[in-house]
PDB file of N, CA and C in Angstrom:
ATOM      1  N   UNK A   1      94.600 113.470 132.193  1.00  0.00           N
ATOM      2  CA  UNK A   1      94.023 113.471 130.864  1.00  0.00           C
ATOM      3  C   UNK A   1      92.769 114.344 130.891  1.00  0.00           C
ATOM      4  N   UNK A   2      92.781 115.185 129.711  1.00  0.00           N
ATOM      5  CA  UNK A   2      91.611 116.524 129.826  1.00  0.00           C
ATOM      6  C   UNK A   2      90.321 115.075 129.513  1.00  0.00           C
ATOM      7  N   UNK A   3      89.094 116.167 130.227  1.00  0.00           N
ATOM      8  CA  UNK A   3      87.730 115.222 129.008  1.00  0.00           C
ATOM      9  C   UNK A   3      87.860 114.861 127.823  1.00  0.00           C
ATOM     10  N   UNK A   4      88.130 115.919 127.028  1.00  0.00           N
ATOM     11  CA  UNK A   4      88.602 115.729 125.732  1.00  0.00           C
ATOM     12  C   UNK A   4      89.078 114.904 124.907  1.00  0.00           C
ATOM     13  N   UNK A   5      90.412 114.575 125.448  1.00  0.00           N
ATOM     14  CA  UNK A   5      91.063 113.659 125.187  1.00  0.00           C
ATOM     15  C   UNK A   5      90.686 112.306 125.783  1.00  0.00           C
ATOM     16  N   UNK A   6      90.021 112.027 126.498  1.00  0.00           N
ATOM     17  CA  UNK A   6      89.457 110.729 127.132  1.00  0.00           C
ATOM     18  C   UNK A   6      88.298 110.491 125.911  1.00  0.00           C
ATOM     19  N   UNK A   7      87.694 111.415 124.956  1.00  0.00           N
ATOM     20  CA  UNK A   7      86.584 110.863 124.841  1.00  0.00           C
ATOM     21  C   UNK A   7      87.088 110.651 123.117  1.00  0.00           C
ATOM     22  N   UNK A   8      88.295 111.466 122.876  1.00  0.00           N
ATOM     23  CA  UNK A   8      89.371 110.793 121.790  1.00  0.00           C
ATOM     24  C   UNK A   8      89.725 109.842 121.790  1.00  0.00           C
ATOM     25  N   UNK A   9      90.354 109.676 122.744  1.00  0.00           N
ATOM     26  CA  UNK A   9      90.712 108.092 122.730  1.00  0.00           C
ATOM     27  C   UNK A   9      89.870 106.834 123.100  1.00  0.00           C
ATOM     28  N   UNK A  10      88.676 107.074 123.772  1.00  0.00           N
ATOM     29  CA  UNK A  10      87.320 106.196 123.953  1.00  0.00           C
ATOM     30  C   UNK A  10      86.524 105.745 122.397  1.00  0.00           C
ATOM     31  N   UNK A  11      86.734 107.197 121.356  1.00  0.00           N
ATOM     32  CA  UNK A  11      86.393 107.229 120.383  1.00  0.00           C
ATOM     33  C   UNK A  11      87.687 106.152 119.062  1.00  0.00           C
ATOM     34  N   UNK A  12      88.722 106.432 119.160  1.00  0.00           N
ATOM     35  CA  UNK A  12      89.629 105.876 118.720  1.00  0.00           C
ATOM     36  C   UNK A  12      89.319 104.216 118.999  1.00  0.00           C
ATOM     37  N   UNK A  13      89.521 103.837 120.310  1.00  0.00           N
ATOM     38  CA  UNK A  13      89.410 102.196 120.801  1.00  0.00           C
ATOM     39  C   UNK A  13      88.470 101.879 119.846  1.00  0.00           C
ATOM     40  N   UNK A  14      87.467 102.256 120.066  1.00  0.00           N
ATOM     41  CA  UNK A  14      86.416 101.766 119.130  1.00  0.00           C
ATOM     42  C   UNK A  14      86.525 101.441 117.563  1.00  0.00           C
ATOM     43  N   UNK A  15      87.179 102.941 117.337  1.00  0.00           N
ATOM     44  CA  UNK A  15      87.295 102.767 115.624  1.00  0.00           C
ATOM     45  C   UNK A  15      87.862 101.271 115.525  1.00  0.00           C
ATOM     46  N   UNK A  16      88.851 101.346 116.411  1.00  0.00           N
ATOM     47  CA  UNK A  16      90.329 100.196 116.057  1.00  0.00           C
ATOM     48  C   UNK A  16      89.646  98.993 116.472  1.00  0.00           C
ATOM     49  N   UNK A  17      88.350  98.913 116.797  1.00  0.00           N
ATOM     50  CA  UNK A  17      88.201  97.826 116.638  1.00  0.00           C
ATOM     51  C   UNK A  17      87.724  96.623 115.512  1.00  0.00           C
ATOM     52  N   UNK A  18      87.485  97.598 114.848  1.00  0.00           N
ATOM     53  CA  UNK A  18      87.318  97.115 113.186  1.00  0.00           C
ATOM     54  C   UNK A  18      88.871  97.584 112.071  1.00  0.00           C
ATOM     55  N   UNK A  19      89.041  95.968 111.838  1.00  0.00           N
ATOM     56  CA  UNK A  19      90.078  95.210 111.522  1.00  0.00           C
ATOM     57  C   UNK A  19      90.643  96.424 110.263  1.00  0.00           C
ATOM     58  N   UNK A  20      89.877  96.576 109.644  1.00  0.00           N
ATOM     59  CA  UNK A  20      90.233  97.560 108.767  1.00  0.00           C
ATOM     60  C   UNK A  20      90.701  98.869 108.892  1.00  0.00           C
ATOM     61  N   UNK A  21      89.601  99.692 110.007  1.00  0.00           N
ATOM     62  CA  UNK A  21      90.025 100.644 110.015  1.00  0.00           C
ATOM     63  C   UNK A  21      91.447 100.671 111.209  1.00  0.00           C
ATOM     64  N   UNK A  22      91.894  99.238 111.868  1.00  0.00           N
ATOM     65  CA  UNK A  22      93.045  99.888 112.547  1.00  0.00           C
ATOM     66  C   UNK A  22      94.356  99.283 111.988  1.00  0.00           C
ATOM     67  N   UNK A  23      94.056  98.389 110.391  1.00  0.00           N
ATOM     68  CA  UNK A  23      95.343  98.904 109.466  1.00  0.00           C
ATOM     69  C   UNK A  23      95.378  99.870 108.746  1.00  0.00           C
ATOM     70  N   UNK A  24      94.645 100.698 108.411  1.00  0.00           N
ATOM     71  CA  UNK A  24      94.381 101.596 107.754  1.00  0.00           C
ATOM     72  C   UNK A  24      95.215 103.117 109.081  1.00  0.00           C
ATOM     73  N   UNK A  25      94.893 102.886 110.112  1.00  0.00           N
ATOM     74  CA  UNK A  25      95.246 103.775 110.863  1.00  0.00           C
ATOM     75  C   UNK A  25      96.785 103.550 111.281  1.00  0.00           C
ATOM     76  N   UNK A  26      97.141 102.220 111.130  1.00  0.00           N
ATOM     77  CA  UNK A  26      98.839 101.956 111.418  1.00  0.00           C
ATOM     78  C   UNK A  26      99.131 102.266 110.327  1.00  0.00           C
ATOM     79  N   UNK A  27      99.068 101.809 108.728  1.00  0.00           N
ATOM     80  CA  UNK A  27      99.735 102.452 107.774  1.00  0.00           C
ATOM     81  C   UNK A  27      99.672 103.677 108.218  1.00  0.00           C
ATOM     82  N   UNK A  28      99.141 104.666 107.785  1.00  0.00           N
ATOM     83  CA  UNK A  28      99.012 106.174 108.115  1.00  0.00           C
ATOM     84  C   UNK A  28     100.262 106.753 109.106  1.00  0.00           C
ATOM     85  N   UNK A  29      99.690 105.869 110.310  1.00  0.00           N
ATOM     86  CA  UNK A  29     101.085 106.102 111.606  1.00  0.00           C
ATOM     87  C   UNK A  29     102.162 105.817 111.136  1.00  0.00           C
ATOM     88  N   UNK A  30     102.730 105.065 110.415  1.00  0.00           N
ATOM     89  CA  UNK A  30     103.841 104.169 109.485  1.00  0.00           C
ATOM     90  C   UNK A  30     104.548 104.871 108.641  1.00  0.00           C
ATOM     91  N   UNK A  31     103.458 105.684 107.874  1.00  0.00           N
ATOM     92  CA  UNK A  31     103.940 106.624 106.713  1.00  0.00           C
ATOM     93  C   UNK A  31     104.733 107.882 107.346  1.00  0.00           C
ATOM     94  N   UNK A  32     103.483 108.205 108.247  1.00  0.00           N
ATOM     95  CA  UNK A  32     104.125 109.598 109.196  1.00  0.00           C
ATOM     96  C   UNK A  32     105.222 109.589 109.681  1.00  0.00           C
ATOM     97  N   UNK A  33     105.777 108.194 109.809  1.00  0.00           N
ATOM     98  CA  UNK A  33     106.899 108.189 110.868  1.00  0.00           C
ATOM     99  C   UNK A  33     107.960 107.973 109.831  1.00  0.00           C
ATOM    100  N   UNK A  34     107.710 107.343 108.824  1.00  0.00           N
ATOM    101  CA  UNK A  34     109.027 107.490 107.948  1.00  0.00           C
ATOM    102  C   UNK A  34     109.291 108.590 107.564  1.00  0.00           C
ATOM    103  N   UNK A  35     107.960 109.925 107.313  1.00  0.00           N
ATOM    104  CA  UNK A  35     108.696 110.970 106.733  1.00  0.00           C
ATOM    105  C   UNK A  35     109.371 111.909 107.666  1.00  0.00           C
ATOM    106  N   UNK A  36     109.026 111.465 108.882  1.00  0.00           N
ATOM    107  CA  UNK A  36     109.793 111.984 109.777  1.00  0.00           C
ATOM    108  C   UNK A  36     111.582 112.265 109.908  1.00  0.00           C
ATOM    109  N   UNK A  37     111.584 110.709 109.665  1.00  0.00           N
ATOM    110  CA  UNK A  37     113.164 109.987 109.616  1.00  0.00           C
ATOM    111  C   UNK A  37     113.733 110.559 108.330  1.00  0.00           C
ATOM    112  N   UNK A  38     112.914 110.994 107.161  1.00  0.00           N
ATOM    113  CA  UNK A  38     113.267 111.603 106.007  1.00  0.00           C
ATOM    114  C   UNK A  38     113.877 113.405 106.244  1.00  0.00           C
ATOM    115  N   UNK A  39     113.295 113.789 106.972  1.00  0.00           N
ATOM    116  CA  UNK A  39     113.241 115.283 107.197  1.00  0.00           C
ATOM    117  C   UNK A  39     114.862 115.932 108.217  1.00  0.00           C
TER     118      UNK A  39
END
């Protein structure tokens, strides 16, 4: 894993730890993935 990305995803954990912002971030993931299955 680059620095980079360690300090993405160090940054991410965090967000998700507030309740809101990590339904807010599964819808999103949720949506993306259906339009996937659409395409």
């Amino acid at each position: 894993m680059t620095k980079k990305n360690k300090k993405y995803q160090e940054w991410l954990l965090e967000k998700l730890k507030d309740h809101d912002e990590a339904i807010a971030y599964l819808n999103e993931a949720l949506e993306e993935s259906l339009k996937g299955d659409e395409e």
